[in-house]
Protein backbone atom coordinates (compact mmCIF):
# COMPACT_ATOMS: atom_id res chain seq x y z
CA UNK A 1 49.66 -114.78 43.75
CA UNK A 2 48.13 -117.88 42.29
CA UNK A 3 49.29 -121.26 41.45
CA UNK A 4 48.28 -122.95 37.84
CA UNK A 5 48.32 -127.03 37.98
CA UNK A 6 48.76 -128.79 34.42
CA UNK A 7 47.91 -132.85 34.78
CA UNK A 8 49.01 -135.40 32.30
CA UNK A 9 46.06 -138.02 33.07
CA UNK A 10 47.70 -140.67 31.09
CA UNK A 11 50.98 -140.39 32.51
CA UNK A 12 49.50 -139.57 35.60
CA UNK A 13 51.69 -136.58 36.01
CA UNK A 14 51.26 -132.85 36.84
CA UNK A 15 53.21 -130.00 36.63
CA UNK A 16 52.61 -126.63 38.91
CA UNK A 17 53.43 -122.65 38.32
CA UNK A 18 53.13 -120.00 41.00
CA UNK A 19 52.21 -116.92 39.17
CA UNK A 20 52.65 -113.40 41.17
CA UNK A 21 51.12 -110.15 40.08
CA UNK A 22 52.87 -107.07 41.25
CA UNK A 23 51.14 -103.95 41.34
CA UNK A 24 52.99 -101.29 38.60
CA UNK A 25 50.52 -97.99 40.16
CA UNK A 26 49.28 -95.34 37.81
CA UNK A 27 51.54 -93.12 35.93
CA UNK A 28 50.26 -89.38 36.04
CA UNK A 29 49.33 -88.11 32.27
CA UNK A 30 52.16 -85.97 31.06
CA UNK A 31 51.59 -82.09 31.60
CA UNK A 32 53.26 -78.64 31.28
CA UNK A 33 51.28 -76.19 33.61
CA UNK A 34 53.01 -73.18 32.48
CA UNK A 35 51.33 -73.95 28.92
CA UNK A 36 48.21 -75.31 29.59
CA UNK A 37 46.49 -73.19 27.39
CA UNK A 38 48.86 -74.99 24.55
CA UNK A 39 50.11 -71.52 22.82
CA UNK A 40 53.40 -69.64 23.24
CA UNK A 41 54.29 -66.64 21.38
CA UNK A 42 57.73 -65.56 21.28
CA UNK A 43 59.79 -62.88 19.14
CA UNK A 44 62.07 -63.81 16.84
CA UNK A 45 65.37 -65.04 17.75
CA UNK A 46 64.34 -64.70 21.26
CA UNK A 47 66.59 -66.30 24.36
CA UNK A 48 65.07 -69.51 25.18
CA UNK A 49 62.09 -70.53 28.00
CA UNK A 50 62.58 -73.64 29.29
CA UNK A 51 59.11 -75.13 30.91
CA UNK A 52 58.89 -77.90 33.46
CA UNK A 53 57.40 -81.27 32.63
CA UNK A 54 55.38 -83.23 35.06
CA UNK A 55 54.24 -86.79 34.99
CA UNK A 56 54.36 -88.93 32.14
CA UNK A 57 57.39 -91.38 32.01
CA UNK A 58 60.35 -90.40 30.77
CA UNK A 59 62.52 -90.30 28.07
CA UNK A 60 60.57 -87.45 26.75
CA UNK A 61 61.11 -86.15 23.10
CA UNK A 62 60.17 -83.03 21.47
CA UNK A 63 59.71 -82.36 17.77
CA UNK A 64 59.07 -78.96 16.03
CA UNK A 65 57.06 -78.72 12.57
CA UNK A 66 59.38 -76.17 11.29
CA UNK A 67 62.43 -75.54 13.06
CA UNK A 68 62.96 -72.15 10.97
CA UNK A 69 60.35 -71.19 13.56
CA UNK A 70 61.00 -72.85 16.63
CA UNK A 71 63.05 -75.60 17.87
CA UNK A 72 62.66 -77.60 21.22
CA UNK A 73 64.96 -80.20 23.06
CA UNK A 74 64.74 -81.58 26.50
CA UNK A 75 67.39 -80.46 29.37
CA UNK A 76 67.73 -82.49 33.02
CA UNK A 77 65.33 -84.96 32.15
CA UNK A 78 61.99 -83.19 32.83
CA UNK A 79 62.85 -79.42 31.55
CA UNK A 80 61.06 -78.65 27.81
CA UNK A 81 63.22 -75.94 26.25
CA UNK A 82 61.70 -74.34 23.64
CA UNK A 83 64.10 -71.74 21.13
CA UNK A 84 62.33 -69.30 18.56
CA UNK A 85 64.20 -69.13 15.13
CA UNK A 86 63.98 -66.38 12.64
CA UNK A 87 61.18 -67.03 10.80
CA UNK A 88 57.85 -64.98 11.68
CA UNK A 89 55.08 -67.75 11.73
CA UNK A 90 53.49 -70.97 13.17
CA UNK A 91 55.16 -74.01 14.67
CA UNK A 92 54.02 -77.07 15.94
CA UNK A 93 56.14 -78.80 18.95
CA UNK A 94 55.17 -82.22 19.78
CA UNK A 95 56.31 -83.58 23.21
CA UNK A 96 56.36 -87.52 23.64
CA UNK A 97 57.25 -89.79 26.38
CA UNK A 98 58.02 -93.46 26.73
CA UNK A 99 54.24 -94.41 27.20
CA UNK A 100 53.43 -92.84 23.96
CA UNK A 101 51.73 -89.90 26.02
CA UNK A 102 51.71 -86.48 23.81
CA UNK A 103 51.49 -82.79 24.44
CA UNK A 104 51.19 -80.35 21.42
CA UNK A 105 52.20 -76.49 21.75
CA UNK A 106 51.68 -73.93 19.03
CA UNK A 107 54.25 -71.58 19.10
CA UNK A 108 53.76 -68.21 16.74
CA UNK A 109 57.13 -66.29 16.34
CA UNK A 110 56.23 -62.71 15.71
CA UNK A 111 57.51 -59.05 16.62
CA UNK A 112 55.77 -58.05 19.57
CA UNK A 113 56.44 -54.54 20.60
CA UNK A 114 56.47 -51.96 23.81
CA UNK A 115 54.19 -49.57 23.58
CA UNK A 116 56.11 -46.40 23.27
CA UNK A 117 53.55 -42.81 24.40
CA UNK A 118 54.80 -39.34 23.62
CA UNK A 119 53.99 -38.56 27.33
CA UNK A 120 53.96 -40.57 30.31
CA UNK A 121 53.20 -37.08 32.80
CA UNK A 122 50.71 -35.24 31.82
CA UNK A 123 49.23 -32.41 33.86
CA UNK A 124 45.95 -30.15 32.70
CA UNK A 125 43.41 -27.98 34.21
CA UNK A 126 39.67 -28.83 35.21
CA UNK A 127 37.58 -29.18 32.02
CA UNK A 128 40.70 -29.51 29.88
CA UNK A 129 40.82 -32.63 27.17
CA UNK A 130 44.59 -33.72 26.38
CA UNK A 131 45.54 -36.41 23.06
CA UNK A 132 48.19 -38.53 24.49
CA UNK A 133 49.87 -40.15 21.48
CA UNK A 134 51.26 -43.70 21.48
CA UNK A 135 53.74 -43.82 19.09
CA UNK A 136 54.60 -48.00 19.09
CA UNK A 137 52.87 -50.71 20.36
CA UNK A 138 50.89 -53.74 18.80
CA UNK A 139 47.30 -52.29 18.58
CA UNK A 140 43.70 -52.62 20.29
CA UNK A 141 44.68 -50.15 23.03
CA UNK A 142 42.35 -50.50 26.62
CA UNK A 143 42.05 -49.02 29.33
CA UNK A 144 42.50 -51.65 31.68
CA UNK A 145 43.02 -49.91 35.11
CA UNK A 146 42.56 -46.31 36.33
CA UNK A 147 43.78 -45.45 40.08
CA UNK A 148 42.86 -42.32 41.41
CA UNK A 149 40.58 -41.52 44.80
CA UNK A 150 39.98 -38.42 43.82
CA UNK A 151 39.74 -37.89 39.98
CA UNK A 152 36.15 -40.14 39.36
CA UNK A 153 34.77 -37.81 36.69
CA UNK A 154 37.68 -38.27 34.11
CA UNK A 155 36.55 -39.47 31.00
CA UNK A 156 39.37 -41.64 29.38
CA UNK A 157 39.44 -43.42 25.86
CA UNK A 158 41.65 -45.08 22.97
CA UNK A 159 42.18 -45.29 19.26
CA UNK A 160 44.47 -46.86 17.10
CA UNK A 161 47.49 -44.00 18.25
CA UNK A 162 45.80 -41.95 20.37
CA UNK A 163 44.73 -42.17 24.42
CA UNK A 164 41.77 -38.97 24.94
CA UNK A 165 41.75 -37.83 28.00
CA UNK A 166 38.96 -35.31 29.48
CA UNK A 167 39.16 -34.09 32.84
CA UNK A 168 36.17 -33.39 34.83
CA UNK A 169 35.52 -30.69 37.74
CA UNK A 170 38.09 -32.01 40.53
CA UNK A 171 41.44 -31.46 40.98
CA UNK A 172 44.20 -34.25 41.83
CA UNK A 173 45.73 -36.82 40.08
CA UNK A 174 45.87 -40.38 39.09
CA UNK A 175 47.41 -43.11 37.06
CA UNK A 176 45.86 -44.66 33.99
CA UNK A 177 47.45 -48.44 32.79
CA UNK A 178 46.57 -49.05 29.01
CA UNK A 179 46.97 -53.12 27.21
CA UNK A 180 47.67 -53.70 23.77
CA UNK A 181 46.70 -56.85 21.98
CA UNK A 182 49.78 -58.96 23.30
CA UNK A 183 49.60 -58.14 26.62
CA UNK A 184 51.95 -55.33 26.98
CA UNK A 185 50.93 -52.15 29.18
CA UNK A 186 52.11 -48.76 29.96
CA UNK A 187 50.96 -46.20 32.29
CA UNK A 188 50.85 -42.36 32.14
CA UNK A 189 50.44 -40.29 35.56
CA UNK A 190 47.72 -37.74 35.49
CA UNK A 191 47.39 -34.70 37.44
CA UNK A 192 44.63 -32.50 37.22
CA UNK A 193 44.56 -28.65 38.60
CA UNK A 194 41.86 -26.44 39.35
CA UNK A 195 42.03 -23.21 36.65
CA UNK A 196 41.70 -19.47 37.83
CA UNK A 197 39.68 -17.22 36.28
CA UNK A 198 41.70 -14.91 34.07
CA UNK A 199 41.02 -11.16 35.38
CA UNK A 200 42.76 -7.82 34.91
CA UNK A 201 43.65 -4.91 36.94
CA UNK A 202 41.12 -2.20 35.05
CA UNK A 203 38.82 -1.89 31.95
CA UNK A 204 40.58 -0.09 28.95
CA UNK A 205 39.26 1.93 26.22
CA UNK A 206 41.35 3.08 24.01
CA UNK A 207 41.82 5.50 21.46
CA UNK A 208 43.38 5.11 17.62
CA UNK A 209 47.07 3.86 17.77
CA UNK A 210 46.95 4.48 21.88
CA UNK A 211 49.06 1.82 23.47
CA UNK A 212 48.37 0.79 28.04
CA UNK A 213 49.93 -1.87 29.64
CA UNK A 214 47.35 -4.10 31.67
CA UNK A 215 48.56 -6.06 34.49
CA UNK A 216 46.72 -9.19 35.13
CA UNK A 217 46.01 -9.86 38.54
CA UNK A 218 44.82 -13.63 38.26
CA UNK A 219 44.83 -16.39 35.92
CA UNK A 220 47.32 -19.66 34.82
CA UNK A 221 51.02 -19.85 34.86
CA UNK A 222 51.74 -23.08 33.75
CA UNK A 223 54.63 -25.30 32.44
CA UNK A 224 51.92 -26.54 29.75
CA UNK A 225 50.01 -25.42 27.31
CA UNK A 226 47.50 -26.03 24.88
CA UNK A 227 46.24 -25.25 21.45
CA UNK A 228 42.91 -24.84 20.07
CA UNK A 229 43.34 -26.55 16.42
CA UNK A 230 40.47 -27.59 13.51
CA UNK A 231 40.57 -31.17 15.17
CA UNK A 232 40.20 -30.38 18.46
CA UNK A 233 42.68 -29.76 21.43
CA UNK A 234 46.55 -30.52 21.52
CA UNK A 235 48.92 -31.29 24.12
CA UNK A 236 51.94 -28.79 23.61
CA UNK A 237 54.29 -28.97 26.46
CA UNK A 238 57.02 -26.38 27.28
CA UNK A 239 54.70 -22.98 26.48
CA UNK A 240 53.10 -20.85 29.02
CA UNK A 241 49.34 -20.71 29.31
């Protein structure tokens, strides 16, 4: 508070005025935490996300560069919703409150896809390299996690369709958990088993056009199989091997 005098020295008057200063605080700068990094990607004609707004001062008001793309409007006061259209490309939505803050999010409207695998249960013997195809997805395949106690000498790899596999000495099994370039994973369960030795009940020689039945006393009766082609090994599931 302060008081102001004004004098008139020839009319030897004066006039006072009490001004008072009231404190108005600090508004906190507008922000959306849940895009922070300023990019949202959404599939086309996808149901809405609605992100909270904090601080700022509201009215806030959203605008989209091209609403074939995206459109945005504010719900309960605070809530940004933001709506992909059906046009596959780049929009700009502009957020604005009443102190002329501003937040900018890109939003790209594409396709993203699950990744779709031929297999997701795979089982092969010691030694034994399996192609896992991946039929769908959006590309740049990882490896991102591999869980197994047992299984530490796998050897595990991508391509553009393809997940290698090659299992090492020990038996057990495990779970491998492959990314694609937008995030989305899928897993395939892995279980290695220890082969037999193939062995037979007798040597044979035979003469011309002489037919014996040889009973094989060890070896590996399993659910899966595999063939030996130019390019290398093949999963085949459903034979006997």
């Amino acid at each position: 508070t302060a008081t102001i005098t004004v004098k008139d020295k020839k009319a030897n008057k004066e006039l006072s005025i009490t001004v008072t200063v009231s404190p108005t605080g600090t508004v906190k700068a507008m922000e959306i935490k849940a895009l922070a990094s300023g990019k949202l990607t959404l599939n086309p004609s996808e149901k809405s996300q609605e992100f909270q707004i904090t601080g700022g001062k509201a009215p806030f008001s959203p605008e989209s560069s091209d609403p074939e793309v995206a459109t945005a409007e504010i719900k309960d006061g605070s809530k940004l919703v933001i709506t992909a259209g059906t046009k596959q490309d780049e929009a700009t939505i502009t957020v604005k409150d009443a102190d002329k803050g501003e937040i900018t999010i890109t939003v790209t409207v594409k396709v993203v896809k699950d990744i779709v695998l031929e297999e997701t249960d795979v089982t092969i013997g010691t030694g034994e390299p399996a192609e896992i195809g991946i039929t769908d997805g959006n590309g740049k395949y990882r490896v991102v996690e591999f869980t197994s106690p047992l299984l530490t000498s796998v050897d595990i790899a991508t391509t553009d369709d393809e997940i290698l596999i090659v299992a090492g000495p020990d038996a057990g099994s495990g779970t491998i958990k492959i990314e694609d370039s937008e995030g989305k994973t899928a897993s395939i369960t892995v279980t290695v088993e220890k082969l037999n030795d193939i062995e037979v009940e007798e040597d044979v020689a035979l003469v011309a056009k002489a037919t014996k039945t040889i009973t094989i006393t060890n070896g590996n009766d399993r659910a899966d199989g595999w063939r030996n082609g130019r390019d290398g090994y093949h999963h085949r599931p459903g034979c006997q091997g």
